[in-house]
Protein backbone atom coordinates (compact mmCIF):
# COMPACT_ATOMS: atom_id res chain seq x y z
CA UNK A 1 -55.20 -106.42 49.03
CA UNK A 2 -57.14 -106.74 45.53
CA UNK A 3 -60.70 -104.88 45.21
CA UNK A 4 -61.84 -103.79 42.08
CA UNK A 5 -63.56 -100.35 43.18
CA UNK A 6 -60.97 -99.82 45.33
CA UNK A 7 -58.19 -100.41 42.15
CA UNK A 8 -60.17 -98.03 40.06
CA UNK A 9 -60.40 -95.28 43.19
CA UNK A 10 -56.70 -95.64 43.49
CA UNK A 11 -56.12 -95.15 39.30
CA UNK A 12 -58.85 -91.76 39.06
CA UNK A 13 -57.44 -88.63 39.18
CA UNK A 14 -58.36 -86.59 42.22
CA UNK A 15 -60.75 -84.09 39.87
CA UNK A 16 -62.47 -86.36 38.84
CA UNK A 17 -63.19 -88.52 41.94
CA UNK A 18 -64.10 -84.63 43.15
CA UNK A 19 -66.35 -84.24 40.08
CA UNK A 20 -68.51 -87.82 41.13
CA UNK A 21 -68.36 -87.11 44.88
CA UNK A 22 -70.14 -83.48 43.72
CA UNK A 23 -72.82 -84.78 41.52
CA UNK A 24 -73.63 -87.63 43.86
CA UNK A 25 -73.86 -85.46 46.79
CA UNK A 26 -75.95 -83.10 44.41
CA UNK A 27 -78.43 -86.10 43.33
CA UNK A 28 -78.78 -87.47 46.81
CA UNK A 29 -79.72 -84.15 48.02
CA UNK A 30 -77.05 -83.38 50.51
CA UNK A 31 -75.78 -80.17 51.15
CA UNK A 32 -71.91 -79.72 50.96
CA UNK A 33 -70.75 -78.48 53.80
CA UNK A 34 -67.49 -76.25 54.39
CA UNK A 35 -65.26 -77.14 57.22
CA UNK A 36 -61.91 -75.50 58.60
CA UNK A 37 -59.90 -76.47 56.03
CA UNK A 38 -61.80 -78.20 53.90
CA UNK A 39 -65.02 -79.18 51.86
CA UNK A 40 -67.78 -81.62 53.07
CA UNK A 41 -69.54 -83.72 50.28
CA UNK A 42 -71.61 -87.11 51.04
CA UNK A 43 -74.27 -89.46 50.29
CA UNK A 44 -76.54 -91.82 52.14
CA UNK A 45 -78.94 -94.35 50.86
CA UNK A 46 -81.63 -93.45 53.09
CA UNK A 47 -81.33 -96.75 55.25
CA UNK A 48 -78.38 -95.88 57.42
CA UNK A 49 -75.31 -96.30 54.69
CA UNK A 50 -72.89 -93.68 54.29
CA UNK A 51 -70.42 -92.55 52.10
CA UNK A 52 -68.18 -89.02 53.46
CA UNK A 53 -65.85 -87.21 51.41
CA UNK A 54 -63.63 -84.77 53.15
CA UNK A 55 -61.63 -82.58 50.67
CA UNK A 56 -58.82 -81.04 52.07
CA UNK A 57 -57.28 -77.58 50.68
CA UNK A 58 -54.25 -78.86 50.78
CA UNK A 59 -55.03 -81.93 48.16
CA UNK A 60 -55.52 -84.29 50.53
CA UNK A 61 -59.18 -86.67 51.27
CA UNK A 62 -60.09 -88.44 54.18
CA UNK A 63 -63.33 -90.72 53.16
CA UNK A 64 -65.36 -92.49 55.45
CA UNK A 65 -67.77 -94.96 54.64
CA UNK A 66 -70.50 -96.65 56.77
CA UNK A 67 -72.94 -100.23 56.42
CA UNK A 68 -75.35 -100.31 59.57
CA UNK A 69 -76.13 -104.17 59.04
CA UNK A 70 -72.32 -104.82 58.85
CA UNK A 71 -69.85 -106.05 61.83
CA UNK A 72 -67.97 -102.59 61.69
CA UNK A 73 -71.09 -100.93 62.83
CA UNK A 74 -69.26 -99.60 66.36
CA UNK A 75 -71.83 -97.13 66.68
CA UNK A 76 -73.75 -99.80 67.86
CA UNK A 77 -71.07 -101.40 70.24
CA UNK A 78 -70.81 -97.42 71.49
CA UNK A 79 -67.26 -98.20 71.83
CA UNK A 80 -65.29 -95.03 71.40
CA UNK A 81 -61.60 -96.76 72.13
CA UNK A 82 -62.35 -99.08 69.15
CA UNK A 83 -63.89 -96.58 66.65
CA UNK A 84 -60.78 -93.84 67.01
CA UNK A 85 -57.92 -96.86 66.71
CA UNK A 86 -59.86 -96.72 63.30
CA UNK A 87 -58.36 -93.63 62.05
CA UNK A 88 -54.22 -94.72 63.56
CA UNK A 89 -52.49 -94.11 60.71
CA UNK A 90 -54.51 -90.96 59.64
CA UNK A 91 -52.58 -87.54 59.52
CA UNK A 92 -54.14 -85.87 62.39
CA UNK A 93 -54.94 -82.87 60.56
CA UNK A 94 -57.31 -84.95 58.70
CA UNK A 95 -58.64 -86.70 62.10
CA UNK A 96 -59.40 -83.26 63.42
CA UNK A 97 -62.10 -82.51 59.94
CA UNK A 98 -64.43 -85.41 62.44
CA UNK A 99 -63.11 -84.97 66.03
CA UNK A 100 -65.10 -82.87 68.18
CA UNK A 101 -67.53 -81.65 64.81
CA UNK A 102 -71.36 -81.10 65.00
CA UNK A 103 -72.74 -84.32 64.31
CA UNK A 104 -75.28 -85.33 60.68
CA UNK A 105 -77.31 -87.47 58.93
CA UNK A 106 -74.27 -89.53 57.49
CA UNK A 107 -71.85 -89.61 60.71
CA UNK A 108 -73.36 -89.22 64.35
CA UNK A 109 -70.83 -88.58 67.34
CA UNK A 110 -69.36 -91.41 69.58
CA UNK A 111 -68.39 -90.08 73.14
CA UNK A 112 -65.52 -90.98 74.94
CA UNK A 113 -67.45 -91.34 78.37
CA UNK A 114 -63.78 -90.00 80.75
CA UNK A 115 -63.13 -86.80 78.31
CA UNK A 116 -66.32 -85.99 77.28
CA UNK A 117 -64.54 -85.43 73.73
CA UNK A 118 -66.23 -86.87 70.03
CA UNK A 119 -65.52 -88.55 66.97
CA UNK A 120 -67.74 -89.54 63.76
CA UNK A 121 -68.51 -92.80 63.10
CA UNK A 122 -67.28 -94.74 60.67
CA UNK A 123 -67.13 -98.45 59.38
CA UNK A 124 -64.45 -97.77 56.83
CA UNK A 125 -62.04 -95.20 57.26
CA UNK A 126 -59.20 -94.38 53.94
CA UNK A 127 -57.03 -91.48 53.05
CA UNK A 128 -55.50 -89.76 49.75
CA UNK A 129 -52.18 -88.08 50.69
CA UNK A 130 -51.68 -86.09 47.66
CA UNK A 131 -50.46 -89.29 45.24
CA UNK A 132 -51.94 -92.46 46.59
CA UNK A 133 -55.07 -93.82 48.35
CA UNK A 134 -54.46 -95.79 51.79
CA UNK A 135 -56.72 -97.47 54.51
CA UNK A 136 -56.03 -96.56 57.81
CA UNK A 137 -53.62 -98.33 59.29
CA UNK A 138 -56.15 -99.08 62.26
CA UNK A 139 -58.82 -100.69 60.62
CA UNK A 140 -56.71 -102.65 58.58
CA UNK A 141 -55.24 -104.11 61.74
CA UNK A 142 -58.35 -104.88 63.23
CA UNK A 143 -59.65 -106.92 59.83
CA UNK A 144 -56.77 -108.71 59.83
CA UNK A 145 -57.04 -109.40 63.87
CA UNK A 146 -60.72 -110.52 63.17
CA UNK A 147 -60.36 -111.99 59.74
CA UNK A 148 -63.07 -109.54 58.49
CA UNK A 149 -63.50 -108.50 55.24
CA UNK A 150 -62.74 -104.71 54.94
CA UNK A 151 -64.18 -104.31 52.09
CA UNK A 152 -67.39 -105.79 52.63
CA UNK A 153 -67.68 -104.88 56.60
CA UNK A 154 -66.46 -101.49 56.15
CA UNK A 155 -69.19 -100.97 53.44
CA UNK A 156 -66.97 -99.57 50.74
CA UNK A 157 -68.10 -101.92 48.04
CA UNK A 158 -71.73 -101.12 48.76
CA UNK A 159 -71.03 -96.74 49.22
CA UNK A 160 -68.72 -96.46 46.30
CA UNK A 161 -70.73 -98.62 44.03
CA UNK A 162 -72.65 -95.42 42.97
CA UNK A 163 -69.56 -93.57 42.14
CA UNK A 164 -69.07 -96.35 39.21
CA UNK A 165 -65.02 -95.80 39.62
CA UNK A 166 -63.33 -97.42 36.84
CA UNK A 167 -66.49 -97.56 34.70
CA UNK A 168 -68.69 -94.88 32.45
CA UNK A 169 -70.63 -92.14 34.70
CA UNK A 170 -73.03 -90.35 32.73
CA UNK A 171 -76.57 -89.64 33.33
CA UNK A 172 -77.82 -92.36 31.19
CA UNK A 173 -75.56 -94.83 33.67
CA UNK A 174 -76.67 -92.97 36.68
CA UNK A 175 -80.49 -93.70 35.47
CA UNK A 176 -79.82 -97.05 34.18
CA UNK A 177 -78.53 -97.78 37.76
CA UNK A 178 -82.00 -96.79 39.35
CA UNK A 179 -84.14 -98.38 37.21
CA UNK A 180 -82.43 -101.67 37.45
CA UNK A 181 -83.06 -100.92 41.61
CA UNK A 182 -86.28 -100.71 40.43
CA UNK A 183 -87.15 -96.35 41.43
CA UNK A 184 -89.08 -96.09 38.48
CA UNK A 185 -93.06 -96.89 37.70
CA UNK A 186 -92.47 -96.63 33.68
CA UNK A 187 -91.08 -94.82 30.85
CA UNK A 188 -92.35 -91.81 31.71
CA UNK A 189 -91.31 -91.35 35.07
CA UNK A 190 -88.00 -92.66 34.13
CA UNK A 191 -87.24 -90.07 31.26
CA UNK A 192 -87.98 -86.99 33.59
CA UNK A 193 -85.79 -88.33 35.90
CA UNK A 194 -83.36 -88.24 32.93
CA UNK A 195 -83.56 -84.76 32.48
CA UNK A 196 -82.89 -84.17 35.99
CA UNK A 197 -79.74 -85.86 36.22
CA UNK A 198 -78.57 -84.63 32.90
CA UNK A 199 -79.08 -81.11 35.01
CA UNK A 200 -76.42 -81.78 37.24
CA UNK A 201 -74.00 -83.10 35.41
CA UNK A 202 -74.18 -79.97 34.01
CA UNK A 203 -73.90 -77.79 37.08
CA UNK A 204 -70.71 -80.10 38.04
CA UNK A 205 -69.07 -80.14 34.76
């Protein structure tokens, strides 16, 4: 299983991949959010694509990650069966940071119609155990049984690509990134936006 961001994910060390998750939540305006047991961070594009970071206390991260157009969308199948055998293979300790939670932006509820019980949504589900990086045992299953491309589908290639694991992340990358996605009108606009950035990779550093 070879994927470039996820090879560089798996070789960062967990500060820093706490350090990006913080000043990406921070520029995509999303409040952390603390949670029994551990610490919320996120970011969205604005268009329905996700990317959750669940820090655990006790070193450990469940991430989810989400592409609306992709064929992992189960939000849109509403099928709550399908969308927990996602997270087999998850401690259950980490489950339990999206079972049964408050819904937001990034991850709505699915509701298992007989129990009346909830889980978040998610396209792509992975977990750090303390050493190493793994995707859940169930959705690996499932791209294998449907010869889908987890990477792709599950939209971690297109919600870690702002992260820029395994290459520079500085605000001069960070800006370089938006203008080539075309936010800015000119120079101007661009080099304010500069100074903002530069801001919070202060805060976070």
């Amino acid at each position: 299983m070879s994927n470039a961001i996820w090879d560089a994910l798996a070789t960062t060390p967990l500060p820093e991949v706490r350090r990006r998750a913080a000043i990406v939540d921070d520029l995509a305006e999303v409040d952390p959010v603390t949670v029994p047991g551990a610490r919320r961070l996120a970011w969205n594009d604005g268009g329905g694509q996700s990317a959750v970071w669940y820090f655990a206390e006790d070193g450990r991260v469940l991430l989810l990650t989400f592409d609306h157009e992709s064929e992992l969308n189960l939000y849109a199948e509403e099928d709550f069966a399908l969308q927990e055998s996602f997270y087999e293979g998850v401690p259950e300790s980490l489950v339990a940071l999206v079972r049964d939670r408050p819904e937001n932006y990034e991850s709505l509820n699915l509701t298992d119609s007989a129990t009346g019980r909830t889980i978040h949504y998610a396209g792509g589900v992975f977990w750090y155990d303390g050493t190493r990086w793994h995707v859940s045992d169930g959705l690996a299953e499932y791209c294998r049984r449907e010869d889908a491309d987890l990477f792709g589908e599950s939209g971690f290639d297109y919600c870690l690509d702002v992260y820029r694991f395994g290459e520079d992340f500085t605000p001069e990358t960070v800006v370089a990134l938006q203008d080539e996605n075309g936010r800015y009108e000119d120079e101007k606009e661009k080099e304010a936006d500069l100074h903002g950035v530069r801001d919070v990779f202060t805060r976070h550093s």
